[in-house]
N, C-alpha and C. Protein backbone atom coordinates (compact mmCIF):
# COMPACT_ATOMS: atom_id res chain seq x y z
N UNK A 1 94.70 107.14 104.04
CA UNK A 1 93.72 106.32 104.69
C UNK A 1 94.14 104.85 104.54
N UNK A 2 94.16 104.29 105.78
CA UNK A 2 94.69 102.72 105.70
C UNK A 2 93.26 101.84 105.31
N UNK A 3 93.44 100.87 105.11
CA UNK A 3 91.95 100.08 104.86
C UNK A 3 92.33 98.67 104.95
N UNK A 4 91.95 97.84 105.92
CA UNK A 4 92.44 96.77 106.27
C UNK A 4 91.86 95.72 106.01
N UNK A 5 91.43 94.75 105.27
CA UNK A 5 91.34 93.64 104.75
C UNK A 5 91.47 92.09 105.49
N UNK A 6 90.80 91.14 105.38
CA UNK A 6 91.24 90.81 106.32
C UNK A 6 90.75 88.67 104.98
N UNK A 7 91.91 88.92 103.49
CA UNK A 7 91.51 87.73 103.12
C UNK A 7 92.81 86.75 103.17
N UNK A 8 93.68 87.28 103.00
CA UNK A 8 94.73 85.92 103.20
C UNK A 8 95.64 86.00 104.58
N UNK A 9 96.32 85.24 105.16
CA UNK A 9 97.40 85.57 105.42
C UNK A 9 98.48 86.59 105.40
N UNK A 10 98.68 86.97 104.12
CA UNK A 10 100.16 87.61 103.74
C UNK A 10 99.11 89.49 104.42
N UNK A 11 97.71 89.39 104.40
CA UNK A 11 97.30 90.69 104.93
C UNK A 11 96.72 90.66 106.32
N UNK A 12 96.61 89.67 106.61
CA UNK A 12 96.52 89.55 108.26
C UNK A 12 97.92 90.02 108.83
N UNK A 13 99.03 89.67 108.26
CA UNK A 13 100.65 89.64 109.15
C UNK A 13 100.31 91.41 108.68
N UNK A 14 100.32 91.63 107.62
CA UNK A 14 100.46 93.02 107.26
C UNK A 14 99.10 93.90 107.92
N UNK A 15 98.31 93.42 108.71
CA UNK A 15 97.78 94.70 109.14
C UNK A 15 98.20 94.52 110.64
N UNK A 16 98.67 93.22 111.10
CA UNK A 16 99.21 92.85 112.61
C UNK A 16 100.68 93.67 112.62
N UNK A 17 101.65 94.07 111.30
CA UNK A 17 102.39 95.03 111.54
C UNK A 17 102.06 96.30 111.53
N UNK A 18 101.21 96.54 110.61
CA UNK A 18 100.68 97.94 111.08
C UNK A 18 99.87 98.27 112.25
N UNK A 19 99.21 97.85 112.81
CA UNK A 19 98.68 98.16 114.04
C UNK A 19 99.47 97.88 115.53
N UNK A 20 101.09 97.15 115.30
CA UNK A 20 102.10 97.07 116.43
C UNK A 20 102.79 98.35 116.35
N UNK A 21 102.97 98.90 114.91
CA UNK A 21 103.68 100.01 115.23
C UNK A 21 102.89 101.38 114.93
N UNK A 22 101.20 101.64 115.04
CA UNK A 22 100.79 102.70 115.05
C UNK A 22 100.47 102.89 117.28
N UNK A 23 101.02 103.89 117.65
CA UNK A 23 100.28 104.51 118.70
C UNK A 23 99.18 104.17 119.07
N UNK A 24 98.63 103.02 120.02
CA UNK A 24 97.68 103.16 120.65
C UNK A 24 97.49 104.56 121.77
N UNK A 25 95.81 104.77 121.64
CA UNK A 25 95.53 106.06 121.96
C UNK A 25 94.27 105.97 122.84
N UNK A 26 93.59 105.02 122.51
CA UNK A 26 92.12 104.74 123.54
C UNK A 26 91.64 103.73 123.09
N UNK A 27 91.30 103.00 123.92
CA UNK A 27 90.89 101.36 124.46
C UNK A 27 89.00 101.85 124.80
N UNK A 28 87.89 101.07 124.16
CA UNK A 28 86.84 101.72 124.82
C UNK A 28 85.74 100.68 124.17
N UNK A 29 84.43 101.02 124.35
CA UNK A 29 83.75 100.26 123.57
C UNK A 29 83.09 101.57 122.39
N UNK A 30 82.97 101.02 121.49
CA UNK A 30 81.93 102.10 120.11
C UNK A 30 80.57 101.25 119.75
N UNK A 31 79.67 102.56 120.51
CA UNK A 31 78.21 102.20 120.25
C UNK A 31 77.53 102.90 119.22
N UNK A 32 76.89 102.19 118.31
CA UNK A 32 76.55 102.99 117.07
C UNK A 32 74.83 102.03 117.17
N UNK A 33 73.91 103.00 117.77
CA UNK A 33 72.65 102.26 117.77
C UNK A 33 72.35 101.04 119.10
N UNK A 34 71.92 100.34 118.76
CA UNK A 34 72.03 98.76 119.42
C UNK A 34 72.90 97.79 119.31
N UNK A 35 74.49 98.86 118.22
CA UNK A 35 75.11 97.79 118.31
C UNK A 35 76.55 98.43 118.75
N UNK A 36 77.57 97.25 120.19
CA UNK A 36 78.50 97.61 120.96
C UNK A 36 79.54 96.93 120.26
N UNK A 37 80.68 97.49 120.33
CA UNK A 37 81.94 96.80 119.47
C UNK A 37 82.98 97.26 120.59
N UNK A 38 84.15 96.46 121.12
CA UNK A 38 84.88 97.11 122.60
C UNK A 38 86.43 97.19 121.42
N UNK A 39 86.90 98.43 121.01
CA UNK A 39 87.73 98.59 120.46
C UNK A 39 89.00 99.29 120.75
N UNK A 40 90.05 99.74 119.78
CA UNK A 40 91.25 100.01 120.55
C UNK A 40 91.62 101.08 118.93
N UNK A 41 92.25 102.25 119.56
CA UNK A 41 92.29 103.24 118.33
C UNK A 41 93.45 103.65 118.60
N UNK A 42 94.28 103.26 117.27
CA UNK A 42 95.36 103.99 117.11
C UNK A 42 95.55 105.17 116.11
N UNK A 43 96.74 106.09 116.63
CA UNK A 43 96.64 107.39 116.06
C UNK A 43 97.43 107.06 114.69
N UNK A 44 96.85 107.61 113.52
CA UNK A 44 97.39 107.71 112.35
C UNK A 44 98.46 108.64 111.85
N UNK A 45 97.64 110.15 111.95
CA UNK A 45 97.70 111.37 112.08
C UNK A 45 97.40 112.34 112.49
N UNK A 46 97.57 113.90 112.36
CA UNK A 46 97.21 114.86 112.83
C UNK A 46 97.45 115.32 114.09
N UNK A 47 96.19 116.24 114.15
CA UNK A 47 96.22 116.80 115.64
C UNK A 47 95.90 115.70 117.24
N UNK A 48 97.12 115.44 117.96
CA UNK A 48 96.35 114.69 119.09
C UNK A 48 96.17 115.12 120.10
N UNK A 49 95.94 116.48 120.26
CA UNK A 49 94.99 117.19 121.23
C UNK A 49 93.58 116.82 120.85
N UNK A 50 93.15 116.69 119.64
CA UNK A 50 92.19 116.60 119.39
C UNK A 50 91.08 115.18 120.28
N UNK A 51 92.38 114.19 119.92
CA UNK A 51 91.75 112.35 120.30
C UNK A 51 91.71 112.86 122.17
N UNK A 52 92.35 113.60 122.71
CA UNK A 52 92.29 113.82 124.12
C UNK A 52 91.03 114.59 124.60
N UNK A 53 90.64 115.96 123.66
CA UNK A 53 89.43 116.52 123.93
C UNK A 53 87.98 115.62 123.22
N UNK A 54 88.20 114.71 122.37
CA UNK A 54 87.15 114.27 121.92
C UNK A 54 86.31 113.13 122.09
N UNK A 55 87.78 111.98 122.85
CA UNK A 55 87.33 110.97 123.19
C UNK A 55 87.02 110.74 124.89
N UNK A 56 85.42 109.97 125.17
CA UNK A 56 85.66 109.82 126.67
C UNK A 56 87.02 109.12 127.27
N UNK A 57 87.48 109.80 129.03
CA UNK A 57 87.92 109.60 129.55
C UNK A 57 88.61 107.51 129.55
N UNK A 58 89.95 107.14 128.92
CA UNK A 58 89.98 105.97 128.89
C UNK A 58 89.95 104.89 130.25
N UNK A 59 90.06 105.66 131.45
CA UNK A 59 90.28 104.94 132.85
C UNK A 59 88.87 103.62 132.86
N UNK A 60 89.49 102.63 133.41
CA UNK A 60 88.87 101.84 133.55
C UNK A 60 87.99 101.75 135.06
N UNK A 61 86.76 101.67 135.03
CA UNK A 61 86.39 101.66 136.60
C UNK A 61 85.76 100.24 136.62
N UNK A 62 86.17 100.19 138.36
CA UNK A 62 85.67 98.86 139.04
C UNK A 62 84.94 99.05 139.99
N UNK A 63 84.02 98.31 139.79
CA UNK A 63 82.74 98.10 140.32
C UNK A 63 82.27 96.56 140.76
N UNK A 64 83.01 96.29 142.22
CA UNK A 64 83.01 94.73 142.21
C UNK A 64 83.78 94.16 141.76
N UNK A 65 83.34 92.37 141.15
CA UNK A 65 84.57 92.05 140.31
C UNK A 65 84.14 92.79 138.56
N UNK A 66 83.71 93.26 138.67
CA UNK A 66 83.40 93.57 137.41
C UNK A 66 84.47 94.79 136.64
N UNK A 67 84.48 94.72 135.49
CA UNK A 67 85.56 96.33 135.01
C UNK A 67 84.76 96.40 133.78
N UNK A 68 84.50 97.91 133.89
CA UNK A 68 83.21 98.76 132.29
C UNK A 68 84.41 99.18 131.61
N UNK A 69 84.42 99.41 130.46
CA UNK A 69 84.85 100.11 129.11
C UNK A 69 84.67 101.58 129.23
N UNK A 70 84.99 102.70 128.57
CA UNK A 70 84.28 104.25 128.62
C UNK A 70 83.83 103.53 127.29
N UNK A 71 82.87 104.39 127.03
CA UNK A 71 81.90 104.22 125.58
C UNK A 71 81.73 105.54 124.76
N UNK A 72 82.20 105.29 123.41
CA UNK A 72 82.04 106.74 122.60
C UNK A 72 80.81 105.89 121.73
N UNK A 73 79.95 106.77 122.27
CA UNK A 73 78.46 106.64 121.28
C UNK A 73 78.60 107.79 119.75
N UNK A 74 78.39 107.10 118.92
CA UNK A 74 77.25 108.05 117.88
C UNK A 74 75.98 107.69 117.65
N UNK A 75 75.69 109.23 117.92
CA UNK A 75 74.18 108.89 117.78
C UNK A 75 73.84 109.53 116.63
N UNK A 76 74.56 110.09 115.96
CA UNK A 76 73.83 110.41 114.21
C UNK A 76 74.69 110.66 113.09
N UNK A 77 74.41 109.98 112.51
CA UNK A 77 75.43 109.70 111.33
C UNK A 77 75.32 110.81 110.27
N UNK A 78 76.18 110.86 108.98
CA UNK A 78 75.68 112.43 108.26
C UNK A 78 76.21 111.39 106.84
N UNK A 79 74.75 111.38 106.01
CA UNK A 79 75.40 111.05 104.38
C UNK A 79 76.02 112.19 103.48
N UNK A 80 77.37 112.08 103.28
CA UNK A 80 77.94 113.31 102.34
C UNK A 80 77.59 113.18 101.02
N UNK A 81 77.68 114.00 100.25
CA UNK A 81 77.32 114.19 98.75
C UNK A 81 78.92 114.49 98.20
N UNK A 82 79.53 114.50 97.53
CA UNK A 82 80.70 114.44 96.89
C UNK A 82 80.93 116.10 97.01
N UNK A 83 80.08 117.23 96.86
CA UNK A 83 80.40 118.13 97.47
C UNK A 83 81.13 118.64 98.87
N UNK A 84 80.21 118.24 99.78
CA UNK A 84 80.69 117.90 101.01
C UNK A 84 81.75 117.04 101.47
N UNK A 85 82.02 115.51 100.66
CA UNK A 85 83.07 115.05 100.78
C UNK A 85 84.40 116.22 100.44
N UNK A 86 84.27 116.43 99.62
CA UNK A 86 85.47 117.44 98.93
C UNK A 86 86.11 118.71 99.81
N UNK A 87 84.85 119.25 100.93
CA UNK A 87 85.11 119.68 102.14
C UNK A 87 85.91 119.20 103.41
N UNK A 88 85.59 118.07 103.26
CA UNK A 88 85.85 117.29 104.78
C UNK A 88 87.28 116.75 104.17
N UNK A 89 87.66 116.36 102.96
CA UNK A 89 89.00 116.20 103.04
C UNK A 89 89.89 117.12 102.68
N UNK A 90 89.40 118.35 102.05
CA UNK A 90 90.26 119.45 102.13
C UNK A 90 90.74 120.15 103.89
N UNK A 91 89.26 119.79 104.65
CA UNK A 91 89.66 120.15 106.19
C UNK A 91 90.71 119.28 106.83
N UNK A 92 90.52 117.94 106.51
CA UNK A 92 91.82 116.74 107.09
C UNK A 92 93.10 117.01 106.34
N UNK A 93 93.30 117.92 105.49
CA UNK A 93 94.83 118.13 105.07
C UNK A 93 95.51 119.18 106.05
N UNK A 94 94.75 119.60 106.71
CA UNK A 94 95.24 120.73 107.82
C UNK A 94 95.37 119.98 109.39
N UNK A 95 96.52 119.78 109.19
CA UNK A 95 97.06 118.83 110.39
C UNK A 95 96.43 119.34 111.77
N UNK A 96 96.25 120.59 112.08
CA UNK A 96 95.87 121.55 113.26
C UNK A 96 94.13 120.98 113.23
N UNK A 97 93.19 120.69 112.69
CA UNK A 97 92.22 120.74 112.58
C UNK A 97 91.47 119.23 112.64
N UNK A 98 92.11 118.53 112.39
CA UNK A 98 91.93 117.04 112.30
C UNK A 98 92.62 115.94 112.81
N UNK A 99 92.17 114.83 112.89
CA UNK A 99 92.93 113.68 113.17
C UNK A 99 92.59 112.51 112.75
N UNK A 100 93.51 111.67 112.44
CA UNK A 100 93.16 110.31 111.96
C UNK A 100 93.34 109.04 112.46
N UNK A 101 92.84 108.15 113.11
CA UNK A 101 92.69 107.02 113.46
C UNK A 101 91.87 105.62 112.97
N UNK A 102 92.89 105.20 113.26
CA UNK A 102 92.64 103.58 112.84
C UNK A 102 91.77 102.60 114.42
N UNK A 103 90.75 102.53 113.89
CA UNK A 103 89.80 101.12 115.20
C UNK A 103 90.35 100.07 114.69
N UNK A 104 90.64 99.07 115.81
CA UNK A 104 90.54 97.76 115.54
C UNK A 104 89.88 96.90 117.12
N UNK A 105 88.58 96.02 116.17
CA UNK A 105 87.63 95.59 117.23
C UNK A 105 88.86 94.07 117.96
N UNK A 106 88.09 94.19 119.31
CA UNK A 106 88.99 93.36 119.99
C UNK A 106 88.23 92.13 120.75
């Protein structure tokens, strides 16, 4: 799991190299509630059939002069208990079953 930071310099250059050389994969906006963030997800790991069946369609449509985003909403979040955590990352070690991506808001 990458985790990006954002206090000096020397980790700004270092997450601006990591995010030139991870795979961009979908460009979109992420709505979580009332609040819109227009972001860009690159692939980490795993399965990427998965980011193709899971994420909306990335095409951009025009409408006028205008151009919309696709939007991946969540609409419900799930608090894990350390039990359940211990599930969900034993399932992400199985490359076939999971995938991992990195957002970065734009």
């Amino acid at each position: 799991m990458y985790s990006v930071l954002y206090k000096s310099e020397d980790s700004r250059s270092e997450s601006v190299w990591l995010v030139q050389r991870l795979p961009l994969v979908w460009t979109g906006q992420l709505v979580l509630k009332n609040d819109v963030a227009a972001v860009r997800m690159h692939y980490v790991s795993g399965n990427q059939n998965l980011v193709r069946a899971s994420l909306p369609p990335e095409a951009l449509t025009q409408d006028g002069s205008s151009t919309t985003l696709s939007q991946l909403r969540i609409s419900q979040r799930m608090r894990l208990d350390p039990s359940q955590l211990d599930q969900v990352s034993k399932r992400m070690e199985v490359i076939l079953t999971s995938v991992s991506l990195l957002h970065v808001t734009i």
